[in-house]
N, C-alpha and C. Protein backbone atom coordinates (compact mmCIF):
# COMPACT_ATOMS: atom_id res chain seq x y z
N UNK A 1 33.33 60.63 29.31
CA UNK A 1 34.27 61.22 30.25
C UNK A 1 33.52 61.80 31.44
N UNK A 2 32.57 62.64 31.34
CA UNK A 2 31.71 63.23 32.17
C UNK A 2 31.14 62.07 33.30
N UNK A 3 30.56 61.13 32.38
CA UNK A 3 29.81 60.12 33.15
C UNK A 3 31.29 59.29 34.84
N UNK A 4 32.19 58.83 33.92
CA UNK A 4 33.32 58.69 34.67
C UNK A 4 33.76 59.78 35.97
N UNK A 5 33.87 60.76 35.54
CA UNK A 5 34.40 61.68 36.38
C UNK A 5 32.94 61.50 37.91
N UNK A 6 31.72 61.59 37.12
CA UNK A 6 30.69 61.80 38.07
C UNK A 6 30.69 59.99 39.01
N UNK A 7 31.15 59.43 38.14
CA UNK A 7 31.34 58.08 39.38
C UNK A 7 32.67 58.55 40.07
N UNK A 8 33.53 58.60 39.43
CA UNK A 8 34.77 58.93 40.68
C UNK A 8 34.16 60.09 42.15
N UNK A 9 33.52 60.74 41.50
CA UNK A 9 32.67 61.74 42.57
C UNK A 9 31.99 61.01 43.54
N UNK A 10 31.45 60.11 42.84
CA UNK A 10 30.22 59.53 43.80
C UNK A 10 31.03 58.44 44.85
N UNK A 11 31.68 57.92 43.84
CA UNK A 11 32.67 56.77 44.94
C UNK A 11 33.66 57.91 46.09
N UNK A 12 33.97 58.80 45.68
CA UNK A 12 34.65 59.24 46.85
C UNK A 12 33.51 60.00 47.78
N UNK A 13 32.32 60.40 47.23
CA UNK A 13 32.04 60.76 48.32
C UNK A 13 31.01 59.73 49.34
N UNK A 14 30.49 58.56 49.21
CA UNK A 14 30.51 57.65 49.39
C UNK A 14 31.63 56.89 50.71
N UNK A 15 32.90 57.24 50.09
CA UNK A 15 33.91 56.91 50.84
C UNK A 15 34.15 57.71 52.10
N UNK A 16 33.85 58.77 51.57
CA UNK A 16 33.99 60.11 52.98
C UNK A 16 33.17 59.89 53.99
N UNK A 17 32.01 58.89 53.99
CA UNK A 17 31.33 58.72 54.65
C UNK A 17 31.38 57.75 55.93
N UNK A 18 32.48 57.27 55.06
CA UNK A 18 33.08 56.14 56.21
C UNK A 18 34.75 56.40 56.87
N UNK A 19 34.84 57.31 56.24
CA UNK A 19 36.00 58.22 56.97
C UNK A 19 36.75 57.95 58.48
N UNK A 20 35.43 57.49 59.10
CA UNK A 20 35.18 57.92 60.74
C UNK A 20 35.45 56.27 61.22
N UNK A 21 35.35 55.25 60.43
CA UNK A 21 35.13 54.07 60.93
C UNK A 21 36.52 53.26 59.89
N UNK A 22 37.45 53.06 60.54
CA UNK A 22 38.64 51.99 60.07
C UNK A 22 38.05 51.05 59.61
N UNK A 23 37.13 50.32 60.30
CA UNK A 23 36.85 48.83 59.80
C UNK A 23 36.17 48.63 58.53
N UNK A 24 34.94 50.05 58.78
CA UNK A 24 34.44 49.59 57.28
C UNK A 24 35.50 50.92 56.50
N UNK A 25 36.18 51.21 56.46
CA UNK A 25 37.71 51.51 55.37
C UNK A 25 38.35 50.34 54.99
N UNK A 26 38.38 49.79 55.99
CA UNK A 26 39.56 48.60 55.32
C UNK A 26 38.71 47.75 54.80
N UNK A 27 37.07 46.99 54.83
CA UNK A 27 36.12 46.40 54.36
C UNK A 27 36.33 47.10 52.96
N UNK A 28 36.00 48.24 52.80
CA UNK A 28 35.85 49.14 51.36
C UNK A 28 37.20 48.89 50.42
N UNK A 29 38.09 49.13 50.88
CA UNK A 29 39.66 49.33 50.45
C UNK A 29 39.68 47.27 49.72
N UNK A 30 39.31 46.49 50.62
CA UNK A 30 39.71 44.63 50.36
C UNK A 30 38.87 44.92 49.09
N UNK A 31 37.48 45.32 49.12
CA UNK A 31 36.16 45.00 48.28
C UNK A 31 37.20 45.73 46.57
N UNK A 32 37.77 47.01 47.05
CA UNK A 32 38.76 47.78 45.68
C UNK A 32 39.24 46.61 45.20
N UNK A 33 40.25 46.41 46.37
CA UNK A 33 41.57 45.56 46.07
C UNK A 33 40.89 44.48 44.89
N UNK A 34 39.66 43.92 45.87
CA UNK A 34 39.15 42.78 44.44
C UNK A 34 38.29 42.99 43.24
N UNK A 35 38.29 43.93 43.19
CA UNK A 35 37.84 44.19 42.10
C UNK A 35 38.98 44.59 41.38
N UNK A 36 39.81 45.29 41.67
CA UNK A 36 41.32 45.84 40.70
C UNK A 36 41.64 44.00 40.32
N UNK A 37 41.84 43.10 41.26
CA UNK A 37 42.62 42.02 40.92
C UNK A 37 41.74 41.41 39.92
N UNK A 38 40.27 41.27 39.65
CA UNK A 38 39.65 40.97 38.63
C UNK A 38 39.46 41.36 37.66
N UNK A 39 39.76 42.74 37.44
CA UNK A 39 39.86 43.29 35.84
C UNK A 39 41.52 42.75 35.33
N UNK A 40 42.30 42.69 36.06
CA UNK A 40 43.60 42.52 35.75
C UNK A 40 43.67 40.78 35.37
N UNK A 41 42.77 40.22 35.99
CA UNK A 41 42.93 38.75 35.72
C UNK A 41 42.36 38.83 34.22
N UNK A 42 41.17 39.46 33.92
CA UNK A 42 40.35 39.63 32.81
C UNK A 42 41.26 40.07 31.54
N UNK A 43 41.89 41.41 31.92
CA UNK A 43 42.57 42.01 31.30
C UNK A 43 44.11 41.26 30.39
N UNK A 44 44.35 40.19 31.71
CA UNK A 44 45.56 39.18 31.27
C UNK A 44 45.15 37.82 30.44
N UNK A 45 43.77 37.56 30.52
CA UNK A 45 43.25 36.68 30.28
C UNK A 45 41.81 36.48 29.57
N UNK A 46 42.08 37.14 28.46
CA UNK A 46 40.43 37.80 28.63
C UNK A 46 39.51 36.68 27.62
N UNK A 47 39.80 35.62 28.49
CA UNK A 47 39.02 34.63 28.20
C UNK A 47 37.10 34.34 28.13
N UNK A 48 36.80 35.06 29.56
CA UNK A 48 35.78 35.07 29.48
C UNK A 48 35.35 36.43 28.53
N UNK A 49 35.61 37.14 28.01
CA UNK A 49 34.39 38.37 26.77
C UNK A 49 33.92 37.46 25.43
N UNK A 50 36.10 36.99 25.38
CA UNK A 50 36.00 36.60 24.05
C UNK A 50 35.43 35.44 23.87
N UNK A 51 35.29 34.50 24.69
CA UNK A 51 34.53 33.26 24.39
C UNK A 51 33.02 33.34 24.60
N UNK A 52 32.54 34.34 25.53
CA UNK A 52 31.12 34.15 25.42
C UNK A 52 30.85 35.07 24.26
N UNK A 53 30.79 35.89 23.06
CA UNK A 53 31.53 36.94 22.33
C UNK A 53 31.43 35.60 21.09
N UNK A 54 31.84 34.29 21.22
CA UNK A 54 31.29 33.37 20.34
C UNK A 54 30.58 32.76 21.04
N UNK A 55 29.76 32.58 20.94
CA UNK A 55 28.44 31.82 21.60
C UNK A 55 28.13 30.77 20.97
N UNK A 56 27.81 29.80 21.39
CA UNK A 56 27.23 28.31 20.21
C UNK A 56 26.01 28.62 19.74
N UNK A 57 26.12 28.24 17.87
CA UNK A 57 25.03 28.18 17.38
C UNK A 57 25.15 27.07 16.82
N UNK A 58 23.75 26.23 16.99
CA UNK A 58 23.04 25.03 16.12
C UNK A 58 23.25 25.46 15.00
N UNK A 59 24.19 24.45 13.80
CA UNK A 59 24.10 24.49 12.13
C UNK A 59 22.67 24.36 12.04
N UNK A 60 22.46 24.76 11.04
CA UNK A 60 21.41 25.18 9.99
C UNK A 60 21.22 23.85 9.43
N UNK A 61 20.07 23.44 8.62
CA UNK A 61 19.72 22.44 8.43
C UNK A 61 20.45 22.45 7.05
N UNK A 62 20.72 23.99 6.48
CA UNK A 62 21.54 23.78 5.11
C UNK A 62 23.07 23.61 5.34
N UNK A 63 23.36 23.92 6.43
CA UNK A 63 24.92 23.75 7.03
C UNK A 63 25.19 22.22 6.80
N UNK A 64 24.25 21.67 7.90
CA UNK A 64 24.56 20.11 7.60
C UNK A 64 24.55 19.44 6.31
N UNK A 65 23.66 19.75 5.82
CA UNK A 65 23.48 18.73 4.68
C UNK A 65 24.63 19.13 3.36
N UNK A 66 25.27 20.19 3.89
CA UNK A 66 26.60 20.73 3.25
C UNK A 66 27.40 20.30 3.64
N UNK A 67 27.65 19.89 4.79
CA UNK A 67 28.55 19.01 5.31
C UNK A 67 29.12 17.51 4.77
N UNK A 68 27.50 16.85 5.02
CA UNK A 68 27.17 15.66 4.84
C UNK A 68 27.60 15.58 3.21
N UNK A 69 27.37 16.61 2.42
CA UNK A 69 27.36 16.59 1.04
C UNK A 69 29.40 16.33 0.85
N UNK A 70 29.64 17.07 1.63
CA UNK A 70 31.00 17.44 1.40
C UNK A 70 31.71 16.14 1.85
N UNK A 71 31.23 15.31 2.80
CA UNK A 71 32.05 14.35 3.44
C UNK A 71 31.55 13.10 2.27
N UNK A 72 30.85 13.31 1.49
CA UNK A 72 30.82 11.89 0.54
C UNK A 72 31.18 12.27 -0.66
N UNK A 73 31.42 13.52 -1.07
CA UNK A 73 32.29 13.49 -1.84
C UNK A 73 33.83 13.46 -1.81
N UNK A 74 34.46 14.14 -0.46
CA UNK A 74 35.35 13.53 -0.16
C UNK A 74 35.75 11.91 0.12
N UNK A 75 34.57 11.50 0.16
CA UNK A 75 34.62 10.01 0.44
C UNK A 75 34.86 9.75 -1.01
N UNK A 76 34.27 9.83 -1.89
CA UNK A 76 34.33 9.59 -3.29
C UNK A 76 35.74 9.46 -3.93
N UNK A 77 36.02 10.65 -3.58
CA UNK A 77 37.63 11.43 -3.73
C UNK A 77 38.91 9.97 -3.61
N UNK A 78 38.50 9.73 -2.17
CA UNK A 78 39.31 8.88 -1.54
C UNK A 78 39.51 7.59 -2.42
N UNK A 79 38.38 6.83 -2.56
CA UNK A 79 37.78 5.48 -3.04
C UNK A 79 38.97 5.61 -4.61
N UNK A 80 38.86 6.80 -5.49
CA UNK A 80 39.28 7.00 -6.90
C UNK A 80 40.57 7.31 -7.02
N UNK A 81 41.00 7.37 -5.51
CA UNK A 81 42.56 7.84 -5.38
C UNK A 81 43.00 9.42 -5.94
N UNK A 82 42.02 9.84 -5.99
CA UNK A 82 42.56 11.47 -5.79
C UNK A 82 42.64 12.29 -5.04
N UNK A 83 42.37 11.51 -3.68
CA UNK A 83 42.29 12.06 -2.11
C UNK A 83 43.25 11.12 -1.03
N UNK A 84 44.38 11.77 -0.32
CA UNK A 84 44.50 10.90 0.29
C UNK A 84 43.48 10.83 1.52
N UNK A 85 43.20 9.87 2.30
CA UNK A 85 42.26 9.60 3.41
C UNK A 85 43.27 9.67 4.96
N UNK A 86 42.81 10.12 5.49
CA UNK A 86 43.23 9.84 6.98
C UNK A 86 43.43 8.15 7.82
N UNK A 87 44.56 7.69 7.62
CA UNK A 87 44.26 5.85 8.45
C UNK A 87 43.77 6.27 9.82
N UNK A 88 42.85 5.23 9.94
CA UNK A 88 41.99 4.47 11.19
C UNK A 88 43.20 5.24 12.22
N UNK A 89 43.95 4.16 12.10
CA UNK A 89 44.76 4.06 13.20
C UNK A 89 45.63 5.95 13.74
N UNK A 90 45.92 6.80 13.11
CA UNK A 90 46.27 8.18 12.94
C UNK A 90 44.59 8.64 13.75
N UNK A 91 43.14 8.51 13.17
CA UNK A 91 42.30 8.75 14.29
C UNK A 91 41.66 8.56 15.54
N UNK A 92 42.36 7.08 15.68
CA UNK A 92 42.44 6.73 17.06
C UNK A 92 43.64 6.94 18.00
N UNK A 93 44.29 7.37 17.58
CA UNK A 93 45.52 8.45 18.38
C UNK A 93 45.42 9.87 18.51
N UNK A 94 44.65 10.37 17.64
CA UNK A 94 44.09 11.56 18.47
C UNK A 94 42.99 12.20 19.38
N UNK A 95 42.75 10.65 20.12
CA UNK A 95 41.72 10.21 20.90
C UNK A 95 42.91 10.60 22.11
């Protein structure tokens, strides 16, 4: 809270400094304006925290081969009829 209050301080007095000059007021005031409109885009959309927030990681060499393990026994599954399988044609439509 403290820390906050001491930026609101600093930004206004900062601002007082330009008091005297319209142009850079209204320069200062656009620079607000966009920054308010970018937390609000963020805020509506907060696409960019949460996606970088998951970041890509390379599987593990035991990931894969868990994978790989899993997809031939599902393959197995299929072959013995205790799995149904996905048709060809159903994965080339979700192309």
């Amino acid at each position: 809270m403290n820390t906050t209050m001491n930026l609101n301080a600093e930004l206004l007095r900062e601002l007082s400094y330009l008091a005297d000059n319209e142009n850079y007021l209204k320069k200062a005031l656009k620079a607000i304006k966009k920054l308010v409109a970018q937390k609000e885009k963020e805020e509506t959309f907060p696409t960019t925290a949460s996606e970088e927030a998951e970041e890509y990681r390379p599987l593990s060499k035991a990931e894969v081969m868990e994978n790989i393990r899993q997809a031939f026994e599902d393959a197995k599954l299929i072959r013995e009829g205790k799995m149904k399988g996905i048709p060809a044609e159903d994965l080339l439509n979700e192309l």
